[in-house]
N, C-alpha and C. Protein backbone atom coordinates (compact mmCIF):
# COMPACT_ATOMS: atom_id res chain seq x y z
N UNK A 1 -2.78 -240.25 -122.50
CA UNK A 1 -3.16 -241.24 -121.52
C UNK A 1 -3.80 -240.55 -120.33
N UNK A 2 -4.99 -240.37 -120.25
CA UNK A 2 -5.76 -239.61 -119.11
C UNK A 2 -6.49 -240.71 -118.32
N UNK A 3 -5.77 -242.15 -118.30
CA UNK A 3 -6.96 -242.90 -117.58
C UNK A 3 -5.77 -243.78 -116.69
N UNK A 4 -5.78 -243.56 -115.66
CA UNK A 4 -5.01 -244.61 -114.53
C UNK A 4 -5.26 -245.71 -114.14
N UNK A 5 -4.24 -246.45 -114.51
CA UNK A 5 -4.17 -247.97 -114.49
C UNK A 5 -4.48 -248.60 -113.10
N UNK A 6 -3.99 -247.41 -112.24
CA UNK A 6 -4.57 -247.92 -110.62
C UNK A 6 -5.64 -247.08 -110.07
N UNK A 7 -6.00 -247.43 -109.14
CA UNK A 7 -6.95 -246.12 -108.37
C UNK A 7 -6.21 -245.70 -106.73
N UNK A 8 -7.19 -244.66 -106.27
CA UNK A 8 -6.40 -244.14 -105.37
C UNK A 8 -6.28 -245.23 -104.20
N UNK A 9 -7.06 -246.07 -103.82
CA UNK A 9 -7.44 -246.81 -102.81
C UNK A 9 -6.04 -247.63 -102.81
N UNK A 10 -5.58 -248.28 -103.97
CA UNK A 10 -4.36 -248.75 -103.77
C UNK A 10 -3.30 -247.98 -102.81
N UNK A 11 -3.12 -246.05 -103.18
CA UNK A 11 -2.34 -245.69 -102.41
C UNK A 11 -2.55 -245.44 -100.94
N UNK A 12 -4.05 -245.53 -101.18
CA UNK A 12 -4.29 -245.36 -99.43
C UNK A 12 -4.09 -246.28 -98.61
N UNK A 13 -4.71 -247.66 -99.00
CA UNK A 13 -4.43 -248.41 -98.25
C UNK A 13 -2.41 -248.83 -97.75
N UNK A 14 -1.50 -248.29 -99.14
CA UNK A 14 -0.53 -249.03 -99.22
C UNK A 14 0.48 -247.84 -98.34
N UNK A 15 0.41 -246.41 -98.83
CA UNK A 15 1.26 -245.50 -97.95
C UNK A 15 0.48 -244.55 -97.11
N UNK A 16 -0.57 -245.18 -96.77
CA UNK A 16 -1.12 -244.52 -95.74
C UNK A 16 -1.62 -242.77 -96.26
N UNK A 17 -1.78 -242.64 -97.01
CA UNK A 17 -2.50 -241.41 -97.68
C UNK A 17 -3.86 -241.21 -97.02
N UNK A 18 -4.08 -239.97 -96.80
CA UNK A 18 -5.02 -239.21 -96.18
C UNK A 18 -6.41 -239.51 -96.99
N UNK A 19 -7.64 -240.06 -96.33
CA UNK A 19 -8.77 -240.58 -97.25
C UNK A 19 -9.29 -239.22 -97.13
N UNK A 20 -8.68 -237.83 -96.73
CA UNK A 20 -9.04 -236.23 -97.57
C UNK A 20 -8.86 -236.24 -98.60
N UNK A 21 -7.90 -237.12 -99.12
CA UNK A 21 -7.22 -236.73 -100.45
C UNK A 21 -7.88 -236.98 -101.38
N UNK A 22 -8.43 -236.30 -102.45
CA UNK A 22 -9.98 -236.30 -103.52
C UNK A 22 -8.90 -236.84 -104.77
N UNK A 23 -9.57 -238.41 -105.10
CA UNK A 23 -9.15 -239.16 -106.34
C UNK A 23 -8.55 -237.93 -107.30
N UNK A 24 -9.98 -237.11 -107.87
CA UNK A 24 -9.17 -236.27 -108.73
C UNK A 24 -8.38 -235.83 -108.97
N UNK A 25 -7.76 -235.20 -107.73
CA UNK A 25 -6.43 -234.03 -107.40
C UNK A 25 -5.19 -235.54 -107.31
N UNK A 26 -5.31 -236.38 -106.76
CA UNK A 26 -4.36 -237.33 -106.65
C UNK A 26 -4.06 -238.29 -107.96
N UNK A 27 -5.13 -238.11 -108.80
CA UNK A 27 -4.58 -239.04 -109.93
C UNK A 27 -3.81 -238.19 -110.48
N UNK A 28 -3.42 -236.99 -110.55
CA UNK A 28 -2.29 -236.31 -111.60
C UNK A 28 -0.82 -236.99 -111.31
N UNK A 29 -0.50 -237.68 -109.87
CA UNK A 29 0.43 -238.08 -109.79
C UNK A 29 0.51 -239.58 -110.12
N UNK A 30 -0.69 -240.05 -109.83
CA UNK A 30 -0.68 -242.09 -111.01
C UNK A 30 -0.36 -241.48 -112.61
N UNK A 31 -1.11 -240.21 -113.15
CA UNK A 31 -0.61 -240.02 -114.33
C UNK A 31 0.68 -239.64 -114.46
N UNK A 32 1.01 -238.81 -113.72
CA UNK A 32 2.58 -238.40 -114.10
C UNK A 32 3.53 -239.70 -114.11
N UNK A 33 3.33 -240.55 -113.13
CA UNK A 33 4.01 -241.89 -112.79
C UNK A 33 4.07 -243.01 -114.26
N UNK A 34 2.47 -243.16 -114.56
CA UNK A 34 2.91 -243.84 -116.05
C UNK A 34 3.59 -243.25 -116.83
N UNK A 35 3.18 -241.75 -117.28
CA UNK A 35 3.65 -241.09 -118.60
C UNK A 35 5.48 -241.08 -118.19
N UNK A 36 5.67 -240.94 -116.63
CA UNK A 36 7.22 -241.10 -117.00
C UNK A 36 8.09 -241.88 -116.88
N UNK A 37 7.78 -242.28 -115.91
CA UNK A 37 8.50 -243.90 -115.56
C UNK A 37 7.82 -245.24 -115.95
N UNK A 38 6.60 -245.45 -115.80
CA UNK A 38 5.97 -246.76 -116.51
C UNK A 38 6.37 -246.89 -117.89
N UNK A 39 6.47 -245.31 -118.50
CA UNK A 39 6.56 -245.17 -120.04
C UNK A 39 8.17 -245.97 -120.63
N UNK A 40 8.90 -245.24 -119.51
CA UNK A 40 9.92 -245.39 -120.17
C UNK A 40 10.68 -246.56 -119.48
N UNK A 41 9.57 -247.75 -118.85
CA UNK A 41 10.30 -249.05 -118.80
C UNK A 41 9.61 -249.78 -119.76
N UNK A 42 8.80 -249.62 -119.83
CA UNK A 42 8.04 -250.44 -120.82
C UNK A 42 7.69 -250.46 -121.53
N UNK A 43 7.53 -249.12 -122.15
CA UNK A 43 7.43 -248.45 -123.65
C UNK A 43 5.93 -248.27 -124.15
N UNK A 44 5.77 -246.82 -124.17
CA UNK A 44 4.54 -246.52 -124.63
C UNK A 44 3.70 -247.20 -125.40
N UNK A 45 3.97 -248.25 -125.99
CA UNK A 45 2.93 -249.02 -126.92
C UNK A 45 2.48 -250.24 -125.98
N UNK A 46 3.37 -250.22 -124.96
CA UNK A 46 2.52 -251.53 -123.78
C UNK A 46 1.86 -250.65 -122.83
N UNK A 47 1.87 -249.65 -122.58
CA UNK A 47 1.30 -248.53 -121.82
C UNK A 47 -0.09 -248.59 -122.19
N UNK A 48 -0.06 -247.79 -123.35
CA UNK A 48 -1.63 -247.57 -124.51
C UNK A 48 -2.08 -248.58 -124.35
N UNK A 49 -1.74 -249.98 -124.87
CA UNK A 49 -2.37 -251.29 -125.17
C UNK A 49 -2.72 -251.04 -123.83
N UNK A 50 -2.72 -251.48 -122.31
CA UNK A 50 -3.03 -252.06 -121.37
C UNK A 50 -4.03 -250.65 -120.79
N UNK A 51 -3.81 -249.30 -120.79
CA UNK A 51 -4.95 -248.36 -120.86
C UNK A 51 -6.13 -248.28 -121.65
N UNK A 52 -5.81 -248.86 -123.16
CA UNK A 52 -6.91 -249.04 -124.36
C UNK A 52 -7.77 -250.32 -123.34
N UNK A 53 -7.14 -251.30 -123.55
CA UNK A 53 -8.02 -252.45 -122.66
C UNK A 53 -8.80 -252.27 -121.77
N UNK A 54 -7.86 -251.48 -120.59
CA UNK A 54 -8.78 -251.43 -119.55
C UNK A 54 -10.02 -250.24 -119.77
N UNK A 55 -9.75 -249.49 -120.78
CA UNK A 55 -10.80 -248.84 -121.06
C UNK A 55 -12.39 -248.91 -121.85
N UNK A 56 -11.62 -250.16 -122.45
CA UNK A 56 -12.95 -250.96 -123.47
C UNK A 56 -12.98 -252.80 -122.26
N UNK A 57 -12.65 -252.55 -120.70
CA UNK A 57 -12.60 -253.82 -120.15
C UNK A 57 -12.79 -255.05 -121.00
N UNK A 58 -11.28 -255.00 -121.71
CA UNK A 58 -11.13 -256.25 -122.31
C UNK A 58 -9.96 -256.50 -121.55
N UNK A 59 -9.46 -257.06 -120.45
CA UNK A 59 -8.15 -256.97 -119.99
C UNK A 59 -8.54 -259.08 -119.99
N UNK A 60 -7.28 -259.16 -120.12
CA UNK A 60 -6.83 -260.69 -120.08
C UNK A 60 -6.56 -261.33 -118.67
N UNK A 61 -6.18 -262.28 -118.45
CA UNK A 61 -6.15 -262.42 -117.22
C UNK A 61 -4.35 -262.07 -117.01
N UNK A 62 -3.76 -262.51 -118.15
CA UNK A 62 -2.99 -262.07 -117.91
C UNK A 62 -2.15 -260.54 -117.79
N UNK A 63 -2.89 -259.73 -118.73
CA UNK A 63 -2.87 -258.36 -118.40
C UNK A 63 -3.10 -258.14 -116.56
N UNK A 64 -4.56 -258.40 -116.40
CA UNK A 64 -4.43 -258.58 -114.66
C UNK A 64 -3.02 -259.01 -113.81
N UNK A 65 -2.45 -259.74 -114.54
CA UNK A 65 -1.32 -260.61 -113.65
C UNK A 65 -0.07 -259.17 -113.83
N UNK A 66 -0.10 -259.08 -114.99
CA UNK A 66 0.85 -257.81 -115.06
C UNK A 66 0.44 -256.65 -114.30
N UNK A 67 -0.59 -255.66 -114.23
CA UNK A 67 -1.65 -254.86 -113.84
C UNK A 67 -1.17 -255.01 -112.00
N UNK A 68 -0.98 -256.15 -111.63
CA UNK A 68 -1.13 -256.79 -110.52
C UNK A 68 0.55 -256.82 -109.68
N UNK A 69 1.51 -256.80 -110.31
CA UNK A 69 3.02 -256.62 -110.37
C UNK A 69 3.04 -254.65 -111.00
N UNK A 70 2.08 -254.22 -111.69
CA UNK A 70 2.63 -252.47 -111.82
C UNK A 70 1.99 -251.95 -110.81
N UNK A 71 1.15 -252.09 -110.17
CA UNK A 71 0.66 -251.25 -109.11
C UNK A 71 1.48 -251.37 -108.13
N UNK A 72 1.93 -251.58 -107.15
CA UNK A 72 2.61 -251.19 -106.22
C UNK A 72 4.08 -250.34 -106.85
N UNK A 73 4.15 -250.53 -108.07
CA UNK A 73 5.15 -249.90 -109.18
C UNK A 73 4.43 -248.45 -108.53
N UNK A 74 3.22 -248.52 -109.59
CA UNK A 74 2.90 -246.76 -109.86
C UNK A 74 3.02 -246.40 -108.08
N UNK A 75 2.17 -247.14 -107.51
CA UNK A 75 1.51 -246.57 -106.04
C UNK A 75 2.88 -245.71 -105.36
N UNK A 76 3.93 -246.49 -105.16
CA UNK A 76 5.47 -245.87 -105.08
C UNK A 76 5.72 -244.37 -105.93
N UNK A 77 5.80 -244.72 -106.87
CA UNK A 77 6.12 -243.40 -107.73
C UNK A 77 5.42 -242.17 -107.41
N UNK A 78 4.37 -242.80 -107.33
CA UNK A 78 3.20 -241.52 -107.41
C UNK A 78 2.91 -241.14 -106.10
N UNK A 79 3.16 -242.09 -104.85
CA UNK A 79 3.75 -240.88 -103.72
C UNK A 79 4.98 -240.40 -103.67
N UNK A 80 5.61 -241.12 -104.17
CA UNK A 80 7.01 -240.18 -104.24
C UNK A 80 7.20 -238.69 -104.71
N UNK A 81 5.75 -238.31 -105.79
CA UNK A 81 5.50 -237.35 -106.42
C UNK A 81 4.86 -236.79 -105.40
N UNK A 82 3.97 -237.21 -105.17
CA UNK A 82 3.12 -236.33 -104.12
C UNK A 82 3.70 -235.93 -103.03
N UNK A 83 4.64 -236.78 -102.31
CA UNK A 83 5.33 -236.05 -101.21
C UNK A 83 6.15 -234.93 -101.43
N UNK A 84 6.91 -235.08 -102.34
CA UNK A 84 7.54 -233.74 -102.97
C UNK A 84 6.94 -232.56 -103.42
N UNK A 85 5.54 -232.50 -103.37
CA UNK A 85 4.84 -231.49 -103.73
C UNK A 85 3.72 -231.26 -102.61
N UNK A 86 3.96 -231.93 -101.81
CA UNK A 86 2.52 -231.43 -100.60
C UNK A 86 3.24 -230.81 -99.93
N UNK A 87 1.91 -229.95 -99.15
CA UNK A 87 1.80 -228.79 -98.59
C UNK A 87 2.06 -227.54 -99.23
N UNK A 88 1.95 -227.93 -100.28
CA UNK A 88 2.11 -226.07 -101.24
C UNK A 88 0.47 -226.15 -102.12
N UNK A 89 0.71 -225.14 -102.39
CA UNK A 89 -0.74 -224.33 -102.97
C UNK A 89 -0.11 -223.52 -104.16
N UNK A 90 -1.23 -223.62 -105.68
CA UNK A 90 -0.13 -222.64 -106.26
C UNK A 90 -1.14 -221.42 -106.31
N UNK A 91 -0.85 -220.47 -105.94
CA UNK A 91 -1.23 -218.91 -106.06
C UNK A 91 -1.11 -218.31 -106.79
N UNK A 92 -1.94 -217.31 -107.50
CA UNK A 92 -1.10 -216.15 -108.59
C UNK A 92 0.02 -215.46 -108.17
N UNK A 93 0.19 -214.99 -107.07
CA UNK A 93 1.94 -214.74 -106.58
C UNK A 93 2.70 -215.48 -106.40
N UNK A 94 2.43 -216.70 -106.46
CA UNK A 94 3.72 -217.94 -106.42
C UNK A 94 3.21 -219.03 -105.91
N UNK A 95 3.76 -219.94 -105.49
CA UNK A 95 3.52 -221.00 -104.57
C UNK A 95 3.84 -221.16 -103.29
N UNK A 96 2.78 -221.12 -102.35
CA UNK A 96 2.90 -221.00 -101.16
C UNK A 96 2.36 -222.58 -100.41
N UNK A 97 3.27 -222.80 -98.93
CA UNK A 97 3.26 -223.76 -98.23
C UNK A 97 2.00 -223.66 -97.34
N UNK A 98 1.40 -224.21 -97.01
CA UNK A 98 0.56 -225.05 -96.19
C UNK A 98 0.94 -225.47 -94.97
N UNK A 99 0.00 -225.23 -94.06
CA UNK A 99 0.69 -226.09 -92.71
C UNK A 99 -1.06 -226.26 -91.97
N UNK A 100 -0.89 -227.46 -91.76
CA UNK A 100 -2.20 -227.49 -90.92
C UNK A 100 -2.47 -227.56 -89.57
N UNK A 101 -3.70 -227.45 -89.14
CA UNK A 101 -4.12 -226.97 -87.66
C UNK A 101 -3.41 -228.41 -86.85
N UNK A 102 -3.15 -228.53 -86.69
CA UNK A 102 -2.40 -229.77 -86.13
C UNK A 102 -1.25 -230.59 -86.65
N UNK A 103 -0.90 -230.12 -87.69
CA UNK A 103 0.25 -230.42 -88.14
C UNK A 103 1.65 -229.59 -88.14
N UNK A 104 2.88 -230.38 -88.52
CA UNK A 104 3.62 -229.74 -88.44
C UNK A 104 4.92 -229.94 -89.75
N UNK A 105 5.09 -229.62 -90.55
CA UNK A 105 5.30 -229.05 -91.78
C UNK A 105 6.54 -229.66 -92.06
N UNK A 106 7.43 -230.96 -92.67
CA UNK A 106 8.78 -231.13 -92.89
C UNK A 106 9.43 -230.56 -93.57
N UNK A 107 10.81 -230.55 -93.50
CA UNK A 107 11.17 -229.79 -94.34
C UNK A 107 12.21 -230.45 -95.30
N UNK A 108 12.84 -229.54 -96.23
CA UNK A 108 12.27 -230.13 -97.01
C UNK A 108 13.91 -231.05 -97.61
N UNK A 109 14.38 -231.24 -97.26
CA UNK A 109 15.20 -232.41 -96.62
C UNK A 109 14.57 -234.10 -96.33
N UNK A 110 13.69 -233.39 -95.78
CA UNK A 110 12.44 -234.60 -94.95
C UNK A 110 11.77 -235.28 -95.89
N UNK A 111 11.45 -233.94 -97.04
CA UNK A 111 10.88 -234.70 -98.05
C UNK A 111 11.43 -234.85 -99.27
N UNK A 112 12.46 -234.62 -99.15
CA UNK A 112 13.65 -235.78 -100.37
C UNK A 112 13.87 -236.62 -99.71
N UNK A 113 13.94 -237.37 -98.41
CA UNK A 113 13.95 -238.47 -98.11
C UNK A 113 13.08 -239.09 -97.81
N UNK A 114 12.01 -238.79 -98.12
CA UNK A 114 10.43 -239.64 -97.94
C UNK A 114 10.44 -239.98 -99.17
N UNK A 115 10.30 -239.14 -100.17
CA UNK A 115 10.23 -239.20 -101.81
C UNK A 115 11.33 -240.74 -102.06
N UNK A 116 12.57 -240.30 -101.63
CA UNK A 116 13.45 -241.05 -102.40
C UNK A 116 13.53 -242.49 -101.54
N UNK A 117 12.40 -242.70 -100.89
CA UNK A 117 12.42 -243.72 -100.11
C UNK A 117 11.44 -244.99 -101.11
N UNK A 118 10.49 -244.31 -101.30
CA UNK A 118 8.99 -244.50 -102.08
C UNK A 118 10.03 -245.13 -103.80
N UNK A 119 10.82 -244.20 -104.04
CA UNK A 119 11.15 -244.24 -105.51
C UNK A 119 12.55 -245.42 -105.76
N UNK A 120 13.42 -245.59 -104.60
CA UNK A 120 13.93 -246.71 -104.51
C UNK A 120 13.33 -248.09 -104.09
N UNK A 121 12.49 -248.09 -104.09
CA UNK A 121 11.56 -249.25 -103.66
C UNK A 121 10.85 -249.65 -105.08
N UNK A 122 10.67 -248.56 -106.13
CA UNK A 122 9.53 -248.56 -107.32
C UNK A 122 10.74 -248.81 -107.90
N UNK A 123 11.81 -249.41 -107.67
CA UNK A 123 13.00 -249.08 -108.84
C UNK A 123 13.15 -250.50 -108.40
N UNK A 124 13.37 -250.92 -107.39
CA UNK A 124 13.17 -252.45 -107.40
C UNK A 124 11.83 -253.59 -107.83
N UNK A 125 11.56 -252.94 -107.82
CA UNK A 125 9.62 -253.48 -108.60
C UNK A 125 10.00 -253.47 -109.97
N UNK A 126 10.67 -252.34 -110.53
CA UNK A 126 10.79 -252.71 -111.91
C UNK A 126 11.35 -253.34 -112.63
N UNK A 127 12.23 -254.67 -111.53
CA UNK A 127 13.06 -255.67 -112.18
C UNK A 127 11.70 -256.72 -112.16
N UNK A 128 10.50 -256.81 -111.25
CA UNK A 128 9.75 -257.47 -111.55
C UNK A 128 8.52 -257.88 -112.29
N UNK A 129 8.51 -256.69 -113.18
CA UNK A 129 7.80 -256.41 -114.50
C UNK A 129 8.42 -256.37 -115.59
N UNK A 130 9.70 -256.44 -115.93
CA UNK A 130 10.48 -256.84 -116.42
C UNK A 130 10.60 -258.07 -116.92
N UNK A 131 10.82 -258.26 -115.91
CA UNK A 131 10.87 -260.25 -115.63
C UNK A 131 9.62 -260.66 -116.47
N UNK A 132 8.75 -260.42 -116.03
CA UNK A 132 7.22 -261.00 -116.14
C UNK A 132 6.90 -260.39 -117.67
N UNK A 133 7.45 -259.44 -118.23
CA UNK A 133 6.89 -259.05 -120.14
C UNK A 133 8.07 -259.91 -120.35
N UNK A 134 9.54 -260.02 -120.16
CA UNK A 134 10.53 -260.87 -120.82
C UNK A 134 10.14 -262.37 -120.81
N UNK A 135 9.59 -262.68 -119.87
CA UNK A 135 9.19 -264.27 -119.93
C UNK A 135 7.71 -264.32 -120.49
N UNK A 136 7.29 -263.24 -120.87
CA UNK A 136 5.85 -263.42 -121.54
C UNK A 136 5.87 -262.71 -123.01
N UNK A 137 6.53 -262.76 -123.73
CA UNK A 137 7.32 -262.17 -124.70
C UNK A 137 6.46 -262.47 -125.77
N UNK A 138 5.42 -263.58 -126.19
CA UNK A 138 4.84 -263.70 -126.81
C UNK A 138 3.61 -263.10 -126.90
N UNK A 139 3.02 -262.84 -125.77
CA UNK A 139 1.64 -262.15 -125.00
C UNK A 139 1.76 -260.45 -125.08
N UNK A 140 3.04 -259.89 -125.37
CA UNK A 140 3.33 -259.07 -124.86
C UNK A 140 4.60 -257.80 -125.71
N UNK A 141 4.54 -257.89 -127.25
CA UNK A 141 4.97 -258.26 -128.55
C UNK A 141 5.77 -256.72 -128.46
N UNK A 142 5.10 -255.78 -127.72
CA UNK A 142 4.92 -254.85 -127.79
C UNK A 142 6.06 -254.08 -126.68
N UNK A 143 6.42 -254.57 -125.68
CA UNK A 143 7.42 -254.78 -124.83
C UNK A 143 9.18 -255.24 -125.81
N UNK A 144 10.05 -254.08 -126.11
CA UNK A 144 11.26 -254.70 -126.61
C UNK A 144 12.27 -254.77 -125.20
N UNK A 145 12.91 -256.00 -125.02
CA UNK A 145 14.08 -255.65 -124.42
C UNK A 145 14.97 -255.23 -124.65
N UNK A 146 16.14 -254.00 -123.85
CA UNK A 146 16.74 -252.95 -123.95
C UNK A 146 18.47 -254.10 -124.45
N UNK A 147 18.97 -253.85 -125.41
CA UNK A 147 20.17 -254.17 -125.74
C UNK A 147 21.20 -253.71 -125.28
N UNK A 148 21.03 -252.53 -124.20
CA UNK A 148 22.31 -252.28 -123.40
C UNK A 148 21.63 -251.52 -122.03
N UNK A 149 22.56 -252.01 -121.17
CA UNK A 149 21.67 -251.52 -119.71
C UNK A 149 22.62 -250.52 -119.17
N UNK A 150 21.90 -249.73 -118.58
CA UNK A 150 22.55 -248.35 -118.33
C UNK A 150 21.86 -248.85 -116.63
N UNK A 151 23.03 -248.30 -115.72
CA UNK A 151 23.20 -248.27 -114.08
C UNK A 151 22.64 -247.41 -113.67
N UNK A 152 21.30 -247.76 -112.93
CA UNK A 152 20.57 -246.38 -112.40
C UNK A 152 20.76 -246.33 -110.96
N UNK A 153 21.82 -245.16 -110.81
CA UNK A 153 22.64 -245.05 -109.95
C UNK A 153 22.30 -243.79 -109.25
N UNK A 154 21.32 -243.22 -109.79
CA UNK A 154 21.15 -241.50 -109.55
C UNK A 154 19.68 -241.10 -109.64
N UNK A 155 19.27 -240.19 -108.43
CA UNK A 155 18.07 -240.05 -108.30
C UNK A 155 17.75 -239.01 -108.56
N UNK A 156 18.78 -238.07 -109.15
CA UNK A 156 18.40 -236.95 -109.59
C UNK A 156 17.50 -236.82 -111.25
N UNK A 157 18.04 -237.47 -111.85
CA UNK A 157 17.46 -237.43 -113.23
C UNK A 157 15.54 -237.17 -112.93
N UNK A 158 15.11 -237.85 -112.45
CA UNK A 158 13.35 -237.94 -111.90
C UNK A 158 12.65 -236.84 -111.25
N UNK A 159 13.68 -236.29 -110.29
CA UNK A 159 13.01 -235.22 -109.52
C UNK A 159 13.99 -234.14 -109.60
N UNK A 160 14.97 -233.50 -110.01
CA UNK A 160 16.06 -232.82 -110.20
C UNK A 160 16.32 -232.67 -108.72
N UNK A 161 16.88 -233.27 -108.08
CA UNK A 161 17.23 -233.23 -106.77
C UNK A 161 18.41 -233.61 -106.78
């Protein structure tokens, strides 16, 4: 899946992301966001289907309506990713931090709680895509609901934090 269901403009406008920030370098985190968490609420075969579509723009209206309820999904996730990883650079000697001419560098405390701010918020979104493939169950064949629900109680599993 190399093609993102959102674009960056969603995250800019929504968490205030730096319009420095070059689509390219920032979609690795809309991708990381489907392949791990979109994937594993909704299951890779509604993933593909709705990336295949939007890639041959055959999307439905109701795909849109769904499309329309996952974005602020991914947009969450995928700063949650990005905050946890900005201001580093990776180097052939390691990975080194960043600090800019006018900035001043959190640490990194600061940014497990920026992250896990972004990712409890995308964890409540996903009762509402949920909702919306369970009540569209016919449209949407491809979507199984889970026969036993497990308490996501822990934020470590996502970011090992």
């Amino acid at each position: 899946m190399n093609t993102p269901l959102i674009n960056i403009q969603a995250v800019k406008d929504y968490a205030d992301l730096s319009v420095a920030i070059k689509e390219r370098k920032y979609n690795q985190y809309i991708l990381m966001s489907q392949d791990r968490f979109l994937c594993d609420l909704i299951g890779v075969d509604c993933v593909d289907g709705l990336v295949d579509r939007k890639c041959s723009n055959t999307l439905t209206t109701d795909d849109d309506n769904l499309l329309a309820i996952i974005e602020p999904y991914l947009v969450n996730y995928s700063y949650a990713l990005y905050v946890g990883s900005s201001m580093k650079l990776s180097l052939n000697s390691g990975v080194a931090t960043l600090s800019g001419d006018n900035a001043t560098v959190i640490g990194s405390q600061s940014r497990i709680n920026e992250s896990k701010k972004y990712v409890l918020y995308a964890e409540r979104l996903a009762i509402k895509i949920t909702t919306f493939l369970t009540d569209n169950a016919d449209l949407y064949p491809c979507y199984v609901v889970p026969t036993c629900t497990t308490e996501n109680t822990s934020y470590n599993p996502y970011f090992g934090l």
